[in-house]
PDB file of N, CA and C in Angstrom:
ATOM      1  N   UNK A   1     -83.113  58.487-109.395  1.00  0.00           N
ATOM      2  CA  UNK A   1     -82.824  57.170-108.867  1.00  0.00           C
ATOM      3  C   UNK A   1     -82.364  56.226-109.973  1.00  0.00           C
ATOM      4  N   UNK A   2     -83.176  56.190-111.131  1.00  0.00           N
ATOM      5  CA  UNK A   2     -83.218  55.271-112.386  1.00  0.00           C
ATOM      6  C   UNK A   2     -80.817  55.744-112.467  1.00  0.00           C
ATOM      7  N   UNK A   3     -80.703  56.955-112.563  1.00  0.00           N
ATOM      8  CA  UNK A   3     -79.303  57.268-112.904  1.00  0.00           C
ATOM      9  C   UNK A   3     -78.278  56.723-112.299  1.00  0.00           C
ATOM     10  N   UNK A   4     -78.504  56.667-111.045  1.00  0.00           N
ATOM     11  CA  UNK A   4     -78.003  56.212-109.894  1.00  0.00           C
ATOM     12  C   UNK A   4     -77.602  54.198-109.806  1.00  0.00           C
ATOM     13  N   UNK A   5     -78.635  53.887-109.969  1.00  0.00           N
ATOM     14  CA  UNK A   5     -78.501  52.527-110.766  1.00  0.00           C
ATOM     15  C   UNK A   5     -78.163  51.940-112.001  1.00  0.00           C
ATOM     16  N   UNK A   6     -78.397  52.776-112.862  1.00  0.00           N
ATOM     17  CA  UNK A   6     -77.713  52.920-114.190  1.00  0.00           C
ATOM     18  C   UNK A   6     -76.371  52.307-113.863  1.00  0.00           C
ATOM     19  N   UNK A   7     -75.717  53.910-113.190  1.00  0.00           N
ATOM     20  CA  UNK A   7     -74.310  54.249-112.741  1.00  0.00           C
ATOM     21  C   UNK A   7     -73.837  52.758-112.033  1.00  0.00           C
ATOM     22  N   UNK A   8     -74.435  52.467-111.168  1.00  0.00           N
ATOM     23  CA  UNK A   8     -74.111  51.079-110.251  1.00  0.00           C
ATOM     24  C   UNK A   8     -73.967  49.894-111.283  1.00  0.00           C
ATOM     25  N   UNK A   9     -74.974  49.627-112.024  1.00  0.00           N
ATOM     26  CA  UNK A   9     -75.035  48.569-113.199  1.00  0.00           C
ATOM     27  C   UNK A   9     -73.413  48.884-113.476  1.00  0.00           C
ATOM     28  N   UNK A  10     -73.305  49.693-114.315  1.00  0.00           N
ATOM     29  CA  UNK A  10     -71.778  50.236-115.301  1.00  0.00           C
ATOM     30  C   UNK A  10     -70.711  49.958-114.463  1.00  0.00           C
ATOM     31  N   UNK A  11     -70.396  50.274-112.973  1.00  0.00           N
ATOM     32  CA  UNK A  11     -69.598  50.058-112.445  1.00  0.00           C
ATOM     33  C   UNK A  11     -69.482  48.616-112.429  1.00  0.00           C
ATOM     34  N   UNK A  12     -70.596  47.575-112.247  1.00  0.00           N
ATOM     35  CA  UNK A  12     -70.664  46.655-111.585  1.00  0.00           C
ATOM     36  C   UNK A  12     -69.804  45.485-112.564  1.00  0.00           C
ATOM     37  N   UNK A  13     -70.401  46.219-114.237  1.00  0.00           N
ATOM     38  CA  UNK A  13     -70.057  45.401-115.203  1.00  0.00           C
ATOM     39  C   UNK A  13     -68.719  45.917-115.344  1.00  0.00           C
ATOM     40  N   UNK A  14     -67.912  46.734-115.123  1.00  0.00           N
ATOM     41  CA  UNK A  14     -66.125  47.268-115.492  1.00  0.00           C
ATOM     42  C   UNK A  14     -65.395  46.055-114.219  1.00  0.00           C
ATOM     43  N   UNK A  15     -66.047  46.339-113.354  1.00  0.00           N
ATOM     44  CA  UNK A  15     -65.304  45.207-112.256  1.00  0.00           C
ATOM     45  C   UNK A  15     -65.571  44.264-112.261  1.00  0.00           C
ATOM     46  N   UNK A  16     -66.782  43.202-112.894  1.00  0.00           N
ATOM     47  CA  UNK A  16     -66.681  41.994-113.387  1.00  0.00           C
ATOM     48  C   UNK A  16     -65.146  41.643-114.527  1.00  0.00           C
ATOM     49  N   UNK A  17     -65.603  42.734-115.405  1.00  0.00           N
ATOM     50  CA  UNK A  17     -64.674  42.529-116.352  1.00  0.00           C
ATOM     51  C   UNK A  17     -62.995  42.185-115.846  1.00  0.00           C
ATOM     52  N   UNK A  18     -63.046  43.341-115.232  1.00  0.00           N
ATOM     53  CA  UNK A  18     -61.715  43.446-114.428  1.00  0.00           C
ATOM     54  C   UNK A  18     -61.486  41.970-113.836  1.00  0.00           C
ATOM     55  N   UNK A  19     -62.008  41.929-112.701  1.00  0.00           N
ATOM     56  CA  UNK A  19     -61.573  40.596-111.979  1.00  0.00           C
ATOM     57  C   UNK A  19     -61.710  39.568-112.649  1.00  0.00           C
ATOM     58  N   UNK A  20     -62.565  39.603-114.158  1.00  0.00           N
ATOM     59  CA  UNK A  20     -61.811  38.042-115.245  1.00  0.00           C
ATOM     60  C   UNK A  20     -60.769  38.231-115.283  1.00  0.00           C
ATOM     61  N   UNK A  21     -60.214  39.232-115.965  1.00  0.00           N
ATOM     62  CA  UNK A  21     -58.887  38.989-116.146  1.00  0.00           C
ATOM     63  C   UNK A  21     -57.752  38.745-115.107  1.00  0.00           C
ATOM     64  N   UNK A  22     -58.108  39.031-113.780  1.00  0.00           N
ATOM     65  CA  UNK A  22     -57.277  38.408-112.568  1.00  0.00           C
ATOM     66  C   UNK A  22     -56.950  37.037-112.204  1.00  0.00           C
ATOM     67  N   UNK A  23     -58.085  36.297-112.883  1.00  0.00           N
ATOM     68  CA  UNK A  23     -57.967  34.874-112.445  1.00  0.00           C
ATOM     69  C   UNK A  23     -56.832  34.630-113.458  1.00  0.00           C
ATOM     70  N   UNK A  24     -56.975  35.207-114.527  1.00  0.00           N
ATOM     71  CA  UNK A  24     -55.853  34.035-115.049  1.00  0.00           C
ATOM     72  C   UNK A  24     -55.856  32.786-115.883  1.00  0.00           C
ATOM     73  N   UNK A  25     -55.412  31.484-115.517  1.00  0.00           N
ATOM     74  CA  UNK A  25     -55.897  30.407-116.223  1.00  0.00           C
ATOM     75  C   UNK A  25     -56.805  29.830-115.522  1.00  0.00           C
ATOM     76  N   UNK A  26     -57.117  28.723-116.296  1.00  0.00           N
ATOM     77  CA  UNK A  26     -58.343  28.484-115.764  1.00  0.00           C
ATOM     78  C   UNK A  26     -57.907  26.930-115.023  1.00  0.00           C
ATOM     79  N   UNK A  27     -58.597  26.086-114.399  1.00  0.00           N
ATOM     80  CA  UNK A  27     -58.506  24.941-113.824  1.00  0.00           C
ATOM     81  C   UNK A  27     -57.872  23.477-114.393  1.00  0.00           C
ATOM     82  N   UNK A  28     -58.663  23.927-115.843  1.00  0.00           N
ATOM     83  CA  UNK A  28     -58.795  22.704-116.610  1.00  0.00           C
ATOM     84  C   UNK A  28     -56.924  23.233-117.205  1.00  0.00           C
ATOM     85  N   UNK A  29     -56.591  24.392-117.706  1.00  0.00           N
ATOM     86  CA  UNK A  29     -54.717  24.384-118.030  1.00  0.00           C
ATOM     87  C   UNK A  29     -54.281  23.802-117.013  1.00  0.00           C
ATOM     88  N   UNK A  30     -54.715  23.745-115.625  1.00  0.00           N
ATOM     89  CA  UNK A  30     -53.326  23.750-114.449  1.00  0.00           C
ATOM     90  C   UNK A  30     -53.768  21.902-114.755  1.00  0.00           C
ATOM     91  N   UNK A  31     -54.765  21.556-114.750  1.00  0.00           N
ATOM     92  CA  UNK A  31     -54.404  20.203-114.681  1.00  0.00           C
ATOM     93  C   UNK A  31     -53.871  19.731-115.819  1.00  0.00           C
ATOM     94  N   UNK A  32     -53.821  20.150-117.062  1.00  0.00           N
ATOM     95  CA  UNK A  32     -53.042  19.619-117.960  1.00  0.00           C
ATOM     96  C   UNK A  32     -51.781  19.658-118.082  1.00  0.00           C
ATOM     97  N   UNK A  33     -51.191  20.643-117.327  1.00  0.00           N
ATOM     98  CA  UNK A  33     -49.578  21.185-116.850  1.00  0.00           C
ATOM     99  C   UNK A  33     -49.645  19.853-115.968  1.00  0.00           C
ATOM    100  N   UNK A  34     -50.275  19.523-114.500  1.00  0.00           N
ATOM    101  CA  UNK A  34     -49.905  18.342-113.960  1.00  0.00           C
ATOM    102  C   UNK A  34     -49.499  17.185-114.786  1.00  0.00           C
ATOM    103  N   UNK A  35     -50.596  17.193-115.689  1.00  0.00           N
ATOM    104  CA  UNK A  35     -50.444  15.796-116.575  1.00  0.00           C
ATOM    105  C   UNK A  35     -49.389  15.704-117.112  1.00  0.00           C
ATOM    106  N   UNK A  36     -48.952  16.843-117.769  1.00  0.00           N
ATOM    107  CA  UNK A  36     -47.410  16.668-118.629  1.00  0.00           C
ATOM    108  C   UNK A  36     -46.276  16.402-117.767  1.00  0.00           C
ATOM    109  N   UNK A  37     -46.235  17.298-116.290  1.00  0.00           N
ATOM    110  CA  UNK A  37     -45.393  17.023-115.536  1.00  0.00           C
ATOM    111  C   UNK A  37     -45.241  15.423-115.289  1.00  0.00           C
ATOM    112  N   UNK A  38     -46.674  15.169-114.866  1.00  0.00           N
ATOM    113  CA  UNK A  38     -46.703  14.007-114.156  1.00  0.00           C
ATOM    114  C   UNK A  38     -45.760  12.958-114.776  1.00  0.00           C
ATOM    115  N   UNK A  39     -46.019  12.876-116.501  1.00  0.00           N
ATOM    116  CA  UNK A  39     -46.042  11.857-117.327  1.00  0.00           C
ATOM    117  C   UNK A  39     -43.949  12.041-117.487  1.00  0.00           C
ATOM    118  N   UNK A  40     -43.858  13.272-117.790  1.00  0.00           N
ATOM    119  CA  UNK A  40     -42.575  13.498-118.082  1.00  0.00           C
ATOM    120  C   UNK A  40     -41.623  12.975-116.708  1.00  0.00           C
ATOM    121  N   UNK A  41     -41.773  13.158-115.593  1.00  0.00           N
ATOM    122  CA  UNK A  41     -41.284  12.711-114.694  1.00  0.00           C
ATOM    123  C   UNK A  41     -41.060  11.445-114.157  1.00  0.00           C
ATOM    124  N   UNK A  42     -42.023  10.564-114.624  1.00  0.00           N
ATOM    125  CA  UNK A  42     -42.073   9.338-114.388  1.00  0.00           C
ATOM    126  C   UNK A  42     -41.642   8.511-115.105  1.00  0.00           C
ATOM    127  N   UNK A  43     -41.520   9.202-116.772  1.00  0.00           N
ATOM    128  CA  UNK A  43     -40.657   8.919-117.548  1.00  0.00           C
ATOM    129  C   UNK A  43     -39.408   8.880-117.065  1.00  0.00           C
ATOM    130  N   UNK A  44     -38.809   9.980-117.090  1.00  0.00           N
ATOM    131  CA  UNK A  44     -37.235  10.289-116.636  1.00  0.00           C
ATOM    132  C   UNK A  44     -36.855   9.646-115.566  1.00  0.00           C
ATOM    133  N   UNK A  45     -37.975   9.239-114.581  1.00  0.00           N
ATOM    134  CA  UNK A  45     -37.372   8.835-113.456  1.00  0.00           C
ATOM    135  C   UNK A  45     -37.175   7.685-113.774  1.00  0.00           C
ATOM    136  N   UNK A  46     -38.069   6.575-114.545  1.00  0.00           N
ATOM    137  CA  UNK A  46     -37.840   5.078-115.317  1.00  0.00           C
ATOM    138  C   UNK A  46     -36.696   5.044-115.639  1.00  0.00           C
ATOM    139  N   UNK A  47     -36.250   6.157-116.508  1.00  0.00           N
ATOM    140  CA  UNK A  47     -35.081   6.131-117.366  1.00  0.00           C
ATOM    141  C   UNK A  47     -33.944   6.122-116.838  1.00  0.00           C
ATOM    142  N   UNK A  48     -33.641   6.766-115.619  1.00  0.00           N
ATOM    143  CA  UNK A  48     -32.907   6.995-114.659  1.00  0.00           C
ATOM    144  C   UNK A  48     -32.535   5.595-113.190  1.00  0.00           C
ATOM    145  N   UNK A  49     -33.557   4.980-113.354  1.00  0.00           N
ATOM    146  CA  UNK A  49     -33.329   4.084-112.459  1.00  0.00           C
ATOM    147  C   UNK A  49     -32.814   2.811-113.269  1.00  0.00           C
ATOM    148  N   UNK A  50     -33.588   2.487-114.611  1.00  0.00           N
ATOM    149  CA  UNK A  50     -33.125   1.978-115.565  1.00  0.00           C
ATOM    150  C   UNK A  50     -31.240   1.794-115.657  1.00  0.00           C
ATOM    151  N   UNK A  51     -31.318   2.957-115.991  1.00  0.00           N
ATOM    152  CA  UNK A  51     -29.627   3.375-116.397  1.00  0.00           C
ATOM    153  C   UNK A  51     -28.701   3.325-115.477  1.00  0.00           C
ATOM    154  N   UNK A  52     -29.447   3.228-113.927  1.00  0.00           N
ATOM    155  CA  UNK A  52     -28.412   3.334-112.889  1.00  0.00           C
ATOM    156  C   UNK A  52     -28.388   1.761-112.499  1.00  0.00           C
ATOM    157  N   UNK A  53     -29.480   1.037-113.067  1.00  0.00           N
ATOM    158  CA  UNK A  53     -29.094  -0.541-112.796  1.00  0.00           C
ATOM    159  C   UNK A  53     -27.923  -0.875-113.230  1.00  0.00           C
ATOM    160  N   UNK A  54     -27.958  -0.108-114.944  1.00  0.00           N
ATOM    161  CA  UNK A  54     -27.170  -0.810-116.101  1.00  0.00           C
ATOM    162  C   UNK A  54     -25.886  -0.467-115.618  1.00  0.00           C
ATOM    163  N   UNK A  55     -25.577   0.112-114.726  1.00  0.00           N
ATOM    164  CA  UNK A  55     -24.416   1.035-114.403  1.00  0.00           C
ATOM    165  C   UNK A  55     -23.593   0.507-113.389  1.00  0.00           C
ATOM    166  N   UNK A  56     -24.409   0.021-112.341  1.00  0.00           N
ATOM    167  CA  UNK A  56     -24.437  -0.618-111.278  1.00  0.00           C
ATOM    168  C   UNK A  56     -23.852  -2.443-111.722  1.00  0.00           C
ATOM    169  N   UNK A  57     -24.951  -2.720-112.718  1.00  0.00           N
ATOM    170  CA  UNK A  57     -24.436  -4.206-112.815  1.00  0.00           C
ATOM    171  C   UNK A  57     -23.424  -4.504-113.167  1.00  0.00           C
ATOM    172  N   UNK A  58     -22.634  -3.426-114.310  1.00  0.00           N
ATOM    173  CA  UNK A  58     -21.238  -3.645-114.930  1.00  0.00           C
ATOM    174  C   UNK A  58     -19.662  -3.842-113.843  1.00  0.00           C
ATOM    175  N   UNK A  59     -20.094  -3.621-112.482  1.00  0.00           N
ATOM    176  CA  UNK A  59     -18.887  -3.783-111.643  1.00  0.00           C
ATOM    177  C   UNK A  59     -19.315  -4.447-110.414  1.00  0.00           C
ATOM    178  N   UNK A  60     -18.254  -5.480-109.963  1.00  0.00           N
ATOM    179  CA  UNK A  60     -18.342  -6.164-108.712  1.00  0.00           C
ATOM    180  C   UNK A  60     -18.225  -5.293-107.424  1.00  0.00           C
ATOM    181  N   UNK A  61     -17.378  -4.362-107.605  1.00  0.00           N
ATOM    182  CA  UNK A  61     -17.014  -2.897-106.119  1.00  0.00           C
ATOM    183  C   UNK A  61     -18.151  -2.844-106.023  1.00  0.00           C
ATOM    184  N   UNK A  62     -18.292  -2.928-104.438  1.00  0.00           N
ATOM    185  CA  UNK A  62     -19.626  -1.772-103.722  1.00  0.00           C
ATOM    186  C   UNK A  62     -19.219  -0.179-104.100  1.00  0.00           C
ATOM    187  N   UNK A  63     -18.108   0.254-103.571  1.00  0.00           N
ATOM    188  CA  UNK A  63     -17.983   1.990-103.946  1.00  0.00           C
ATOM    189  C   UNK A  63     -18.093   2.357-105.662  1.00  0.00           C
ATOM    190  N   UNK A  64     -18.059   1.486-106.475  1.00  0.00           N
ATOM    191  CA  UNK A  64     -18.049   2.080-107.947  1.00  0.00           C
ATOM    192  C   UNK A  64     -20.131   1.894-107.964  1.00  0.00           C
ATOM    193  N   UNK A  65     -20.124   1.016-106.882  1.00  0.00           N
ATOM    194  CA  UNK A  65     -21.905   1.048-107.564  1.00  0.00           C
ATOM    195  C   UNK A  65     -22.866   1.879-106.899  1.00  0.00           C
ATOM    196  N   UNK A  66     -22.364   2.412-106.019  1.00  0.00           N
ATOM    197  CA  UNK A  66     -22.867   3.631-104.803  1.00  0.00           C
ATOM    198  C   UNK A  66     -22.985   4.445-106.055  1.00  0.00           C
ATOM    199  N   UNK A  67     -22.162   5.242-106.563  1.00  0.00           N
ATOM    200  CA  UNK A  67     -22.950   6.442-106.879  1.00  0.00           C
ATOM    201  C   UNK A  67     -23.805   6.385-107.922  1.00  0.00           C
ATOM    202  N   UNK A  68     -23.896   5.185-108.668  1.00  0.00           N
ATOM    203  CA  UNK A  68     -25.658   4.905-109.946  1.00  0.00           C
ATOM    204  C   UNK A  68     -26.480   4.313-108.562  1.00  0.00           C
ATOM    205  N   UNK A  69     -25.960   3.926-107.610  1.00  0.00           N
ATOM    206  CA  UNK A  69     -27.065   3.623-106.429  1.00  0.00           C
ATOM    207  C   UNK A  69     -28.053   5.511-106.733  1.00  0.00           C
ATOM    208  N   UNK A  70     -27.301   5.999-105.847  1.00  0.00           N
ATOM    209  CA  UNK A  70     -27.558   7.477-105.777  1.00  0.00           C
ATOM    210  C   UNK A  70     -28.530   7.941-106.785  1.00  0.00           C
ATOM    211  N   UNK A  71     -27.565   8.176-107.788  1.00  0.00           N
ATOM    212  CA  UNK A  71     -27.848   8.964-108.890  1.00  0.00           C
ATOM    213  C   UNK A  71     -28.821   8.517-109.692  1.00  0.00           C
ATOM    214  N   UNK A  72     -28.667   7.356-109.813  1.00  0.00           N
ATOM    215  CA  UNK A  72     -30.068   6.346-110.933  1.00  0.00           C
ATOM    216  C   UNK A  72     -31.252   6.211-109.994  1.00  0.00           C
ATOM    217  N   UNK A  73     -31.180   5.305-108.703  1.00  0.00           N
ATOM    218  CA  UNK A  73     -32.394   4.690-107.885  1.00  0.00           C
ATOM    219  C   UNK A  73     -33.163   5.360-106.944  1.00  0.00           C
ATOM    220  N   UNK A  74     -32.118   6.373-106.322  1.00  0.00           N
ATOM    221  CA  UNK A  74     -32.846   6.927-105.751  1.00  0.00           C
ATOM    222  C   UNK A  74     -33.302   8.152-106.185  1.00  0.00           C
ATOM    223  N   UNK A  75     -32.690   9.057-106.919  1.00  0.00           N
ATOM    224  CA  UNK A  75     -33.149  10.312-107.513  1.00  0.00           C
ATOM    225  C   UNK A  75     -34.701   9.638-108.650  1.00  0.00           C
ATOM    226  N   UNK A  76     -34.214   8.977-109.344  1.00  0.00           N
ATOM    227  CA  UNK A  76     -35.263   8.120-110.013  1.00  0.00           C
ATOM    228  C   UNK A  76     -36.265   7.449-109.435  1.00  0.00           C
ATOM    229  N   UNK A  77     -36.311   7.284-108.904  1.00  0.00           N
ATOM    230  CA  UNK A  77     -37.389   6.908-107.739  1.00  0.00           C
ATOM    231  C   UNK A  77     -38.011   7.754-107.167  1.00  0.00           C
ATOM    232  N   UNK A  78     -37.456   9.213-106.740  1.00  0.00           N
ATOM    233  CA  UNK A  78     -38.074   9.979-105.905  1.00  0.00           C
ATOM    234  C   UNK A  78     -39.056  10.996-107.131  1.00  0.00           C
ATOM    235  N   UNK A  79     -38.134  11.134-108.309  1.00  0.00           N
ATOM    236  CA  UNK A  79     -39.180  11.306-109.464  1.00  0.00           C
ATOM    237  C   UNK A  79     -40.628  10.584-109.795  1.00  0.00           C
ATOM    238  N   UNK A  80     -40.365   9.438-109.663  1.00  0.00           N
ATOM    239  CA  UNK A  80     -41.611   7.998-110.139  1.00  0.00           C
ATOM    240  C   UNK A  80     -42.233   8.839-108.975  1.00  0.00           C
ATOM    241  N   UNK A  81     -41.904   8.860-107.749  1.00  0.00           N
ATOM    242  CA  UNK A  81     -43.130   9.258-106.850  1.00  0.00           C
ATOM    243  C   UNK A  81     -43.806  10.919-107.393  1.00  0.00           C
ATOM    244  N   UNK A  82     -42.897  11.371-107.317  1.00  0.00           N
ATOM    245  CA  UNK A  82     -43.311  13.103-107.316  1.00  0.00           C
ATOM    246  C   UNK A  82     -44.333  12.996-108.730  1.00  0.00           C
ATOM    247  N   UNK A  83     -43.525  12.022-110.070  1.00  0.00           N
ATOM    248  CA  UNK A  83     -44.975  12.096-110.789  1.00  0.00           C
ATOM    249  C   UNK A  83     -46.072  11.399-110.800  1.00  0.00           C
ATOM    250  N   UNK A  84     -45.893  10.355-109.519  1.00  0.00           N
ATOM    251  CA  UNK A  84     -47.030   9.680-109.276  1.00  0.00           C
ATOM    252  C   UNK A  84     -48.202  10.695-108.351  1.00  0.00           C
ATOM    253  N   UNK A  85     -47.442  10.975-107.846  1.00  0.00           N
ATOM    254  CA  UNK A  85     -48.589  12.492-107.119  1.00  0.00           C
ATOM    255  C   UNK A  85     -49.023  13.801-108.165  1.00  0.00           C
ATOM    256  N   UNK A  86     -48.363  13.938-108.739  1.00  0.00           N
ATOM    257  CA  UNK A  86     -48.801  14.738-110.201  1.00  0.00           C
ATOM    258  C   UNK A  86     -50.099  14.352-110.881  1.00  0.00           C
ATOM    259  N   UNK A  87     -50.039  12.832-110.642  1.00  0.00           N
ATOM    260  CA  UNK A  87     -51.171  12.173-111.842  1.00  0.00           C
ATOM    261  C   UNK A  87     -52.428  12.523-110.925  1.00  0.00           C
ATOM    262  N   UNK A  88     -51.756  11.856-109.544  1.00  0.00           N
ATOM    263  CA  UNK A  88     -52.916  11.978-108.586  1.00  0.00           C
ATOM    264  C   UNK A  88     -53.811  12.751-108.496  1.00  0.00           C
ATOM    265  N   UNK A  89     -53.227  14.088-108.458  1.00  0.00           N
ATOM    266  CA  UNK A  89     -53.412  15.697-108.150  1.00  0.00           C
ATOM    267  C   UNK A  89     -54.589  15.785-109.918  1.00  0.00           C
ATOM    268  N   UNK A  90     -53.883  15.347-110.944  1.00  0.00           N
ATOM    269  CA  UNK A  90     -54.298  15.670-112.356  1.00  0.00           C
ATOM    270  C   UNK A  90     -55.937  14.520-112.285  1.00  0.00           C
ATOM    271  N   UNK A  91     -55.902  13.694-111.606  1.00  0.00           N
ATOM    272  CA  UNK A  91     -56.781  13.024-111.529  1.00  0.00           C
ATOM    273  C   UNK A  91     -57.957  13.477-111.112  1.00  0.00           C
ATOM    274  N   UNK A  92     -57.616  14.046-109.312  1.00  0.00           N
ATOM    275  CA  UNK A  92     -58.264  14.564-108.358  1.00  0.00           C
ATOM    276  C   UNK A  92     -58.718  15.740-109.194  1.00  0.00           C
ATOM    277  N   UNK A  93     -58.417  16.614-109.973  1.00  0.00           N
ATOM    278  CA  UNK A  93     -58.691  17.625-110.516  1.00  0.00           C
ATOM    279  C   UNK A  93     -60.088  17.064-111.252  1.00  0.00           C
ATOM    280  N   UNK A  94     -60.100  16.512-112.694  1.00  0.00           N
ATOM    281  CA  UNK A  94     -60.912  16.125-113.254  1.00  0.00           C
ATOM    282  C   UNK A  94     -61.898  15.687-112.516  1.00  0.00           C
ATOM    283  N   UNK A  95     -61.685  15.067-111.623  1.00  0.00           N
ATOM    284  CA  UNK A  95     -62.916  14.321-111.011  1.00  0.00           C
ATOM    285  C   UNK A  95     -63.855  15.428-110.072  1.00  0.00           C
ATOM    286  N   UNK A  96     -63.076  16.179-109.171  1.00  0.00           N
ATOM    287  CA  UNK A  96     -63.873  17.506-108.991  1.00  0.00           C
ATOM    288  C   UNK A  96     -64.549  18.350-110.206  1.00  0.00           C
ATOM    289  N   UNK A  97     -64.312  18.846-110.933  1.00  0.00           N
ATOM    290  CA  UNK A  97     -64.833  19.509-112.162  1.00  0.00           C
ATOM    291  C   UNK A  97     -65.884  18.334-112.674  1.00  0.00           C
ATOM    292  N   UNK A  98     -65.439  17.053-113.116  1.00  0.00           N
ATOM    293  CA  UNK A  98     -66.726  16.564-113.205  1.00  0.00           C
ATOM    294  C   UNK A  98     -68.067  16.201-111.971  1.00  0.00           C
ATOM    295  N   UNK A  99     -67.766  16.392-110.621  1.00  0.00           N
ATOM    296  CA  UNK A  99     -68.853  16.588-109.617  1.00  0.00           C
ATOM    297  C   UNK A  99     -68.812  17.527-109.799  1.00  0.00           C
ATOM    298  N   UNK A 100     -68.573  18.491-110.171  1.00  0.00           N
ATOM    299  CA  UNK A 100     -69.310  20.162-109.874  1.00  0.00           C
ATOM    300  C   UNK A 100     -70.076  20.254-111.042  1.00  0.00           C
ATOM    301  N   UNK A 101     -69.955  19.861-112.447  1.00  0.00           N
ATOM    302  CA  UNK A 101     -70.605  19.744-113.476  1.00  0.00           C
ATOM    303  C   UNK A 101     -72.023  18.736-113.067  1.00  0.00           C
ATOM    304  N   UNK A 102     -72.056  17.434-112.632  1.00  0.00           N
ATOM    305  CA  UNK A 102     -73.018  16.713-112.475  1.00  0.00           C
ATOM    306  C   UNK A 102     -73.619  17.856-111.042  1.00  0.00           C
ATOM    307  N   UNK A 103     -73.401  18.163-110.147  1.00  0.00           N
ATOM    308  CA  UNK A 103     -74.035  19.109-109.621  1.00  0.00           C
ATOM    309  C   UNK A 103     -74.977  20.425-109.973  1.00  0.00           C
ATOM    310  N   UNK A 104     -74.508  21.045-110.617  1.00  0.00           N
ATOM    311  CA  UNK A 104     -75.055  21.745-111.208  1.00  0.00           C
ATOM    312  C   UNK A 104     -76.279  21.589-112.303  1.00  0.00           C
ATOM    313  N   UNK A 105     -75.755  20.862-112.751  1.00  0.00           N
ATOM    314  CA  UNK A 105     -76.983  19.402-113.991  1.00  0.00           C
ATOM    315  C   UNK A 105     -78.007  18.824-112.610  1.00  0.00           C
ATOM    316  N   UNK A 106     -77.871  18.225-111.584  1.00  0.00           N
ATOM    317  CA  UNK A 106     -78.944  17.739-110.966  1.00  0.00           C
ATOM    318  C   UNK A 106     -79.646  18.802-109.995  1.00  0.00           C
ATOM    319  N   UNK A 107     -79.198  20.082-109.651  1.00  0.00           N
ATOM    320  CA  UNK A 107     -79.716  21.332-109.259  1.00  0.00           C
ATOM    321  C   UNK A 107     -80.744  21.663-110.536  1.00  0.00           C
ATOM    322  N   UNK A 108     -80.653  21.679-111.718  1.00  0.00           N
ATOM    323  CA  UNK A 108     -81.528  22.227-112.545  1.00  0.00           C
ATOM    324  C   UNK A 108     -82.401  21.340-112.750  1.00  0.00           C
ATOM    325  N   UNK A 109     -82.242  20.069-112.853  1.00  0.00           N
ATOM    326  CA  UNK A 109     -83.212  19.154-112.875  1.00  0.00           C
ATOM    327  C   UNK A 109     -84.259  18.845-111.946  1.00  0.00           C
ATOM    328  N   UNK A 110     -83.921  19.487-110.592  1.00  0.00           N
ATOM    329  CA  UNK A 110     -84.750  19.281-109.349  1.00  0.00           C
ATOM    330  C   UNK A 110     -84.930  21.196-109.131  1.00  0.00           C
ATOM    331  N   UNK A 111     -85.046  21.881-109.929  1.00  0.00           N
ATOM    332  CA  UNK A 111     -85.398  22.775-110.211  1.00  0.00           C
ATOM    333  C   UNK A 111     -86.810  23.002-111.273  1.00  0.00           C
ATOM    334  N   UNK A 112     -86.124  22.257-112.329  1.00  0.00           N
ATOM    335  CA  UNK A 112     -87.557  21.883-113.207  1.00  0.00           C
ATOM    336  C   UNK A 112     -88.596  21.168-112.856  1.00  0.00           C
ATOM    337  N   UNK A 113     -88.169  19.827-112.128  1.00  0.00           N
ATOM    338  CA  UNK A 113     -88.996  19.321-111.313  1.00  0.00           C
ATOM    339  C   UNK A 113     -89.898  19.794-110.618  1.00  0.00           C
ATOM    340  N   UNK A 114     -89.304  20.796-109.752  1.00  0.00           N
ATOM    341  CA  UNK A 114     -90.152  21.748-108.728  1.00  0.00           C
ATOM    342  C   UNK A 114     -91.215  22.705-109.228  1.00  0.00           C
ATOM    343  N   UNK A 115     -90.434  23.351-110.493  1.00  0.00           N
ATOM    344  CA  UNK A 115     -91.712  23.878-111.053  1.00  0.00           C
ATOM    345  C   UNK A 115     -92.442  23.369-111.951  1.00  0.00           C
ATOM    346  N   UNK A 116     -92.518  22.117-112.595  1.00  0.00           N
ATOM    347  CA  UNK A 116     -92.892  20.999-113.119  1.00  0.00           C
ATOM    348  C   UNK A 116     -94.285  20.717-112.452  1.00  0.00           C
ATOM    349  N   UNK A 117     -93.804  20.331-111.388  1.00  0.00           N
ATOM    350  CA  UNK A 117     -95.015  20.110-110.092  1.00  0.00           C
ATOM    351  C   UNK A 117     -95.610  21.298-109.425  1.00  0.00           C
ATOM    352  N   UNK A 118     -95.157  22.091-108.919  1.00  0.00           N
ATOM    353  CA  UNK A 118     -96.080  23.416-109.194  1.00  0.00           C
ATOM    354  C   UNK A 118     -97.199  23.743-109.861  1.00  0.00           C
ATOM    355  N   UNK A 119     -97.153  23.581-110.971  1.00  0.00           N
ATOM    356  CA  UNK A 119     -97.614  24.317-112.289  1.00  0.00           C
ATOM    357  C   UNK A 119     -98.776  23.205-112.255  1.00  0.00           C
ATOM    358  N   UNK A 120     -98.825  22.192-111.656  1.00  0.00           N
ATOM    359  CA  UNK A 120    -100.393  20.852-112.066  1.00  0.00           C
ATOM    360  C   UNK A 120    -100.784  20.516-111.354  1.00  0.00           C
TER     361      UNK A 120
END
């Protein structure tokens, strides 16, 4: 029997092993990828709406100012949003990981507690 469980242990620990390496990265990279996105995008998109003013103001024609309309305000704009949801997302991240951290911290504490009081 003792072999038999042995055997089970050994397996148990090769397929732990295994399925670490499936996950991959971990939580805390993907939100720092948001962050860079976020930041870089909202940049460019500034820069872009910026430049399509400057572009826009230099001529009296409506049709010469349509396409920095286009190209600067609204593409630039739809950036400012997409990295405003980036931050969001990069935000929302941290703030879960830190409730699952304070969770885990007040599970052990009302753990010690319990056997704290037990014990007298």
């Amino acid at each position: 029997m003792t072999e038999l469980s042995a055997d089970i242990v050994g397996r148990y620990a090769n397929l732990t092993q295994r399925a670490a390496k499936l996950r991959g990265r971990t939580a805390t990279d993907r939100s720092k990828a948001l962050f860079v996105v976020g930041g870089a995008s909202v940049s460019l998109g500034l820069a872009m709406v910026l430049l399509g003013y400057l572009g826009a103001s230099h001529t009296i024609y409506v049709f010469e100012q349509i396409p920095y309309l286009i190209s600067g305000g609204i593409l630039g704009g739809c950036l400012v949003i997409a990295g405003g949801f980036c931050y969001f997302a990069f935000w929302l991240t941290r703030l879960h990981a830190e409730m699952a951290g304070t969770r885990a911290s007040n599970e052990r504490i009302e753990q010690l507690l319990t056997t704290l009081l037990e014990k007298s």
